[in-house]
Protein backbone atom coordinates (compact mmCIF):
# COMPACT_ATOMS: atom_id res chain seq x y z
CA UNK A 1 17.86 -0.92 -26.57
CA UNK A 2 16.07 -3.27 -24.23
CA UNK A 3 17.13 -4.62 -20.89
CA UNK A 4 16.63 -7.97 -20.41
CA UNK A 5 16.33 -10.55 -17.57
CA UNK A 6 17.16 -14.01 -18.52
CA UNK A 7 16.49 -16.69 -15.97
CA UNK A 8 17.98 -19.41 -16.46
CA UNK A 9 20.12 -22.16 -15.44
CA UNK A 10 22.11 -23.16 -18.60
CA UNK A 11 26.01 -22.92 -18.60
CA UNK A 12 26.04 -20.90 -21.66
CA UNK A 13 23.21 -19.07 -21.60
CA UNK A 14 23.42 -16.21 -24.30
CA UNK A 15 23.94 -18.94 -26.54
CA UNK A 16 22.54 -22.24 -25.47
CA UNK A 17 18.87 -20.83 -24.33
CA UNK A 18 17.82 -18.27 -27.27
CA UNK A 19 20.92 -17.71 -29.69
CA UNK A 20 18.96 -14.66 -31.71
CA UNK A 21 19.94 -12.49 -28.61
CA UNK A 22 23.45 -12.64 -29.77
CA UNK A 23 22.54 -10.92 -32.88
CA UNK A 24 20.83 -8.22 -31.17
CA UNK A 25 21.96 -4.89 -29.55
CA UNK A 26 20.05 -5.54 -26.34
CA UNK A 27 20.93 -5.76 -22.87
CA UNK A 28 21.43 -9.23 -21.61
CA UNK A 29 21.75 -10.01 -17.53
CA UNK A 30 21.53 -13.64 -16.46
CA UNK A 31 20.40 -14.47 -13.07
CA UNK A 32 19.36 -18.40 -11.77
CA UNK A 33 15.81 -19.68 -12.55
CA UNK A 34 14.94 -19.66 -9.03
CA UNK A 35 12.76 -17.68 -6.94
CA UNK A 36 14.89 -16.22 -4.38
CA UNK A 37 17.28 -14.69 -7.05
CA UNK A 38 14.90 -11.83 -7.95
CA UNK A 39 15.61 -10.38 -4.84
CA UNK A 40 18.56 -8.64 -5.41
CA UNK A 41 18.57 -8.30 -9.10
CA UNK A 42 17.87 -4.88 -10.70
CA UNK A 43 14.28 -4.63 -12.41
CA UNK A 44 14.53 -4.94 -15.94
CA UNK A 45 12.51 -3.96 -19.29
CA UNK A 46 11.54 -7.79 -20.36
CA UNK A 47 12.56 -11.33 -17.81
CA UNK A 48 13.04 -14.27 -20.35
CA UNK A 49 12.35 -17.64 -18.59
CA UNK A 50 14.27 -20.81 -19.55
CA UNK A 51 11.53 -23.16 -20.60
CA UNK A 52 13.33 -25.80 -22.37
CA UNK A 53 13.79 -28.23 -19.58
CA UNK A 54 11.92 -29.40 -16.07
CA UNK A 55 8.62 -27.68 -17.25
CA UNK A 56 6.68 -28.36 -13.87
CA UNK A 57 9.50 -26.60 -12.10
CA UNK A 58 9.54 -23.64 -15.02
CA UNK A 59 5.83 -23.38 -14.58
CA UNK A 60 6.08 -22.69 -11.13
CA UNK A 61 8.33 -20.21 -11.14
CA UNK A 62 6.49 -18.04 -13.83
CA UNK A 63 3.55 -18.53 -11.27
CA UNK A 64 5.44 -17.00 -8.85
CA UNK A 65 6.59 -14.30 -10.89
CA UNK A 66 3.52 -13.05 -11.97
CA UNK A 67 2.19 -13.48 -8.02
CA UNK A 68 4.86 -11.29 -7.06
CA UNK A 69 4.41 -8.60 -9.56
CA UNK A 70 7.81 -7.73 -11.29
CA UNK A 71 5.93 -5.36 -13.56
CA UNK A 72 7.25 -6.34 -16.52
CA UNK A 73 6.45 -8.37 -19.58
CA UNK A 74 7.29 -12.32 -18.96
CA UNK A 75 8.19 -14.16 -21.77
CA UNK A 76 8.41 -17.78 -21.90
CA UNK A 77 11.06 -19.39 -23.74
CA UNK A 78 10.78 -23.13 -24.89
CA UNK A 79 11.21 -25.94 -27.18
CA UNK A 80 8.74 -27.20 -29.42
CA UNK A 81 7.86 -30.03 -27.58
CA UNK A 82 7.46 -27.72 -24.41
CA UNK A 83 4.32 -25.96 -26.41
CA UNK A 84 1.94 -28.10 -25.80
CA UNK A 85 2.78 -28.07 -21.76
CA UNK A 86 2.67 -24.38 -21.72
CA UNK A 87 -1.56 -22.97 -20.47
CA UNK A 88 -2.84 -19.39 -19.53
CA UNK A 89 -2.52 -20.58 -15.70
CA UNK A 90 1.49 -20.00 -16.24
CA UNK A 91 1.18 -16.39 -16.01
CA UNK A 92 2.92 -15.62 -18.84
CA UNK A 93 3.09 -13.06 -21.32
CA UNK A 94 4.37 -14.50 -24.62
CA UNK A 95 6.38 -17.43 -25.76
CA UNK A 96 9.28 -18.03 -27.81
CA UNK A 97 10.82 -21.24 -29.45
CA UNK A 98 14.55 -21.15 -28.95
CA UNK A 99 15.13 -21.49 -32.95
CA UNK A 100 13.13 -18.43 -33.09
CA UNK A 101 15.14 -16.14 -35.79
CA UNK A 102 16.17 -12.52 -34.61
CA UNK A 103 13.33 -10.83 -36.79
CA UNK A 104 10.95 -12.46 -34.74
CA UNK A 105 12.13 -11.94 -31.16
CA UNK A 106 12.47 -8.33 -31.83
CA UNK A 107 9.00 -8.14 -32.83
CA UNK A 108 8.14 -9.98 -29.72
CA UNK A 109 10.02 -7.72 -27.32
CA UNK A 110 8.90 -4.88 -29.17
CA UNK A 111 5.47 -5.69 -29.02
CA UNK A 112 5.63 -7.13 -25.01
CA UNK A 113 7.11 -3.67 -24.41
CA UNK A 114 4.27 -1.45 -26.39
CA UNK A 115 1.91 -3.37 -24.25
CA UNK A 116 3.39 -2.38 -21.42
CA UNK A 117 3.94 1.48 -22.20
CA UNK A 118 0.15 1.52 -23.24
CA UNK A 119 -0.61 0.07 -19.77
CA UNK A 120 1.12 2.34 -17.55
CA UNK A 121 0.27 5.19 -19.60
CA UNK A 122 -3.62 4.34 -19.30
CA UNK A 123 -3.36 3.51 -15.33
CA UNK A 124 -5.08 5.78 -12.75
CA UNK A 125 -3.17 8.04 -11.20
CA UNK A 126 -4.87 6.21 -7.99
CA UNK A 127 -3.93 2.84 -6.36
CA UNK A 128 -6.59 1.07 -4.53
CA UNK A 129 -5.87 -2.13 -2.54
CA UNK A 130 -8.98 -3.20 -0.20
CA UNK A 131 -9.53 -0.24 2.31
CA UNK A 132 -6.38 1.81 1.29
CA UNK A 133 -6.31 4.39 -1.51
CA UNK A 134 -2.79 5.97 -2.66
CA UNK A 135 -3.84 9.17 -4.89
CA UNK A 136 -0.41 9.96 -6.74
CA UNK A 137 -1.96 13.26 -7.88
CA UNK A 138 -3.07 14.94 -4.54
CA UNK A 139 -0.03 12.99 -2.43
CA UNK A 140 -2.73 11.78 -0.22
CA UNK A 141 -3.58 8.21 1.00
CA UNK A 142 -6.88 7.10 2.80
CA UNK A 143 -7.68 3.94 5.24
CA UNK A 144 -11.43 3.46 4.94
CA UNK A 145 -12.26 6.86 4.17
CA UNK A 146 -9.48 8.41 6.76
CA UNK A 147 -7.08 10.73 5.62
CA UNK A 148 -3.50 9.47 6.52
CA UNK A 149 -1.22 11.81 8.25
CA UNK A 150 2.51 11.07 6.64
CA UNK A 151 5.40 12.87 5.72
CA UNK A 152 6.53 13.06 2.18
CA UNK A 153 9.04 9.76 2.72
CA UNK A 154 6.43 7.71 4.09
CA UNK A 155 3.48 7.84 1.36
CA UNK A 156 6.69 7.35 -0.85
CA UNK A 157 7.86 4.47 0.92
CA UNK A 158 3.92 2.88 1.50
CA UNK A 159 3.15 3.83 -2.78
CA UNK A 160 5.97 1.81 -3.64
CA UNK A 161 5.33 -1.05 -2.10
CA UNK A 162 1.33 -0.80 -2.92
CA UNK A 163 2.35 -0.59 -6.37
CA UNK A 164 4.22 -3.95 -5.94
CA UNK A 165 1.85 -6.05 -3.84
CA UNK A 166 3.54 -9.48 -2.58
CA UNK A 167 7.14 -8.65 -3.96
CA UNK A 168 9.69 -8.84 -1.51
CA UNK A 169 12.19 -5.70 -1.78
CA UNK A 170 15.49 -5.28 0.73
CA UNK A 171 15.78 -2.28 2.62
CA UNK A 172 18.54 -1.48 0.32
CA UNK A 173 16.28 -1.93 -2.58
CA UNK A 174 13.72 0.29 -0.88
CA UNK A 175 16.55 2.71 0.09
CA UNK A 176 17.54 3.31 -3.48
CA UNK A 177 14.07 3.17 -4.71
CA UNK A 178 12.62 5.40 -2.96
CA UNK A 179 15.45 7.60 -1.07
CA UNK A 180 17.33 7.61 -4.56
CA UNK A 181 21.30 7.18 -4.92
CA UNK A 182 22.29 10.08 -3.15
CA UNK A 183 21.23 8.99 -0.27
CA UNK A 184 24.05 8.42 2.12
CA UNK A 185 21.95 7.57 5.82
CA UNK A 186 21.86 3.58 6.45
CA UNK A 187 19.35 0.87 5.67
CA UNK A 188 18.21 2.00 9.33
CA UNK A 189 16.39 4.67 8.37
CA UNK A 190 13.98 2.15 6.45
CA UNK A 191 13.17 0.63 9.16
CA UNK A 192 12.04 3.70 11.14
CA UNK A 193 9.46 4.87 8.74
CA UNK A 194 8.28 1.31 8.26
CA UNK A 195 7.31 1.53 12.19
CA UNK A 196 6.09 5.21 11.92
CA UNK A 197 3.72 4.10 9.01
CA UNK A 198 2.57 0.92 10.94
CA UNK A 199 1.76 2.78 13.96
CA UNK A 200 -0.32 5.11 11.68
CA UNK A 201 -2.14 2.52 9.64
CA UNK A 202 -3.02 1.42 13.63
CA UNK A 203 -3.40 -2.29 14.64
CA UNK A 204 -5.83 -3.49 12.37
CA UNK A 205 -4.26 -2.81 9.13
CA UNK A 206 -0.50 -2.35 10.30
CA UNK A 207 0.24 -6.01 9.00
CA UNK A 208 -0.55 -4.62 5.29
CA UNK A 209 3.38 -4.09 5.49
CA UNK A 210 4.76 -7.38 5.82
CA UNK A 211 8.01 -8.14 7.51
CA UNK A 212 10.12 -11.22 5.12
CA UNK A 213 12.95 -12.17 8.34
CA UNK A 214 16.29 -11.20 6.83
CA UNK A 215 15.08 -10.05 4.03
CA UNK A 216 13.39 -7.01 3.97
CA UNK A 217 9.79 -5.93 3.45
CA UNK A 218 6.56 -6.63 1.38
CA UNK A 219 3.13 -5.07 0.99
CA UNK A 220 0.33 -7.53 1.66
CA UNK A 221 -2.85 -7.57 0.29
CA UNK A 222 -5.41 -6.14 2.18
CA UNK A 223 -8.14 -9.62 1.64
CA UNK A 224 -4.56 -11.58 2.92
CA UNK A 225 -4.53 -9.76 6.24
CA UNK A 226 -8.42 -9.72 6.55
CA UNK A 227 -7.94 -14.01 6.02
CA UNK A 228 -5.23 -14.17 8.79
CA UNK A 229 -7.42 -12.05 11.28
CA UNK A 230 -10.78 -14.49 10.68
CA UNK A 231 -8.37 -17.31 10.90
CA UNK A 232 -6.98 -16.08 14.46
CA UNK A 233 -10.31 -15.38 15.61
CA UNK A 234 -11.28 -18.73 14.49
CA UNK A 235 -8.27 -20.61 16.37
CA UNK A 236 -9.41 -18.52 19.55
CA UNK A 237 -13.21 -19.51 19.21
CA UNK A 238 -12.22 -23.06 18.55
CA UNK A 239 -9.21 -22.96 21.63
CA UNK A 240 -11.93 -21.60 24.13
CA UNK A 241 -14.25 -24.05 23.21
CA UNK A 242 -12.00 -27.38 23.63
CA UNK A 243 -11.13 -25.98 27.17
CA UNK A 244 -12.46 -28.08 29.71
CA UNK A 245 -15.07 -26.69 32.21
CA UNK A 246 -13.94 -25.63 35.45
CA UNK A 247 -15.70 -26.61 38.48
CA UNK A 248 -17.75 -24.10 39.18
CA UNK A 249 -19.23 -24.51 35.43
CA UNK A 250 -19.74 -28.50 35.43
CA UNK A 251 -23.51 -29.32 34.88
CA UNK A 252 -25.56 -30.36 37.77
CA UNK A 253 -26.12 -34.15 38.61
CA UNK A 254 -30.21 -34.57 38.73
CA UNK A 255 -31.18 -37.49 41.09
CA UNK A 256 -33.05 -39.92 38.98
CA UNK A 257 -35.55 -40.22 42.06
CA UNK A 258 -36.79 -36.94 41.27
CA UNK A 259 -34.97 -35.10 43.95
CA UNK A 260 -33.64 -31.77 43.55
CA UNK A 261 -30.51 -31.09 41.18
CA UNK A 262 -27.12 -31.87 43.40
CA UNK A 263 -24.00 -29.81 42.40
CA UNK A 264 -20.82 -31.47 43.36
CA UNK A 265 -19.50 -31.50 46.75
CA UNK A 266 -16.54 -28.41 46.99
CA UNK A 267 -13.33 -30.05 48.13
């Protein structure tokens, strides 16, 4: 049995967006089309998106799906009309008319999920984002070459959110990810190892975990942060430069006689 996200907006979803589901034993949570809602929904196996109406709005949303990285298979449901809207800049996995027949969508979820198990099973046991490296095999991570000193928790906590670059997680998602539901200490203790591995990443890269305000947390990718930093030092350059001269600086008035240069008289 597969879980399944469906986004979507409709008042009677389960049978109003894709009726087949009803005739399958799959598992079926509905959540609004919208952004924001991901946050606190559990992940899921497949996310169906509610294409059948207000395609610019739909396409933007699978655009920020895939951004985001929900690690799952993303399949587009629309009408027939909607087909001819639908491009490989959506982001999108698959797509399904909503008159599709139960044979067929369970040959598309099948499929979307084979993908997917052949995918993780092929990836390296090593993530790599810019300058950081997160070996899963040796529990090691490196900055530019530098070994990382951290505690069991915190290359936990930092691999997670590597392996979900932009995605915005709670600390009680991060809690239960990565402290697991036994875990009885508070949401707290999140932020204390999200300091500790800031401090160790050191000012330069420290901003590679991003703080979302009352949300949670985010890992940012590394070319992101190295774009913000050129941009500051940009504003700076261009700051110092419209700053007026002070008096001491001004340029010299030359006499047009010929006369020495005369500097302006100090008050």
């Amino acid at each position: 049995m597969t879980s399944l996200l469906l986004l979507t907006n409709a008042l009677q979803p389960s049978t109003e967006v894709l009726p087949a589901l009803g005739l399958l034993l799959h598992s079926v949570r509905v959540a609004p089309a919208e952004g924001p809602a991901l946050v606190d929904t559990p992940g899921a196996d497949v996310i169906l998106v509610d294409g059948r109406r207000d395609l610019p709005q739909v396409r933007s949303l699978c655009q920020l799906l895939r951004s985001t990285g929900p690690g799952c298979p993303l399949i587009l449901v629309v009408t027939e009309g909607g087909l001819a809207a639908v491009t490989a800049d959506w982001g999108i996995d698959d797509v399904l008319l909503d008159t599709a027949g139960p044979a067929e969508v369970e040959a598309r979820l099948r499929l979307a999920t084979g993908r997917q198990q052949i995918t993780s099973d092929d990836s390296p046991m090593e993530i790599r984002n810019g300058d950081l490296s997160i070996d899963e095999a040796t529990y090691s991570a490196k900055l530019k070459g530098r070994v990382l000193d951290l505690t069991f928790k915190e290359f936990e906590l930092i691999k997670y959110l590597a392996q979900h670059p932009g995605r915005v997680f709670t600390r009680a998602q991060l809690l239960q990810e990565v402290w697991g539901y036994d875990y009885f200490g508070g949401t707290r203790t999140v932020d204390v190892h999200v300091r500790r591995l800031r401090a160790k990443l050191g000012p330069e890269y420290e901003s590679l975990i991003g703080t979302v305000r009352n949300v949670g947390y985010r890992f940012v990718a590394p070319e992101k942060v190295e774009r913000a930093a050129a941009e500051e030092a940009k504003a700076a350059a261009a700051k110092a430069a419209a700053e007026p001269l002070t008096r001491s600086e001004q340029p010299a008035v030359t006499d047009v006689s010929g006369e020495a240069p005369v500097r302006p008289a100090k008050r």
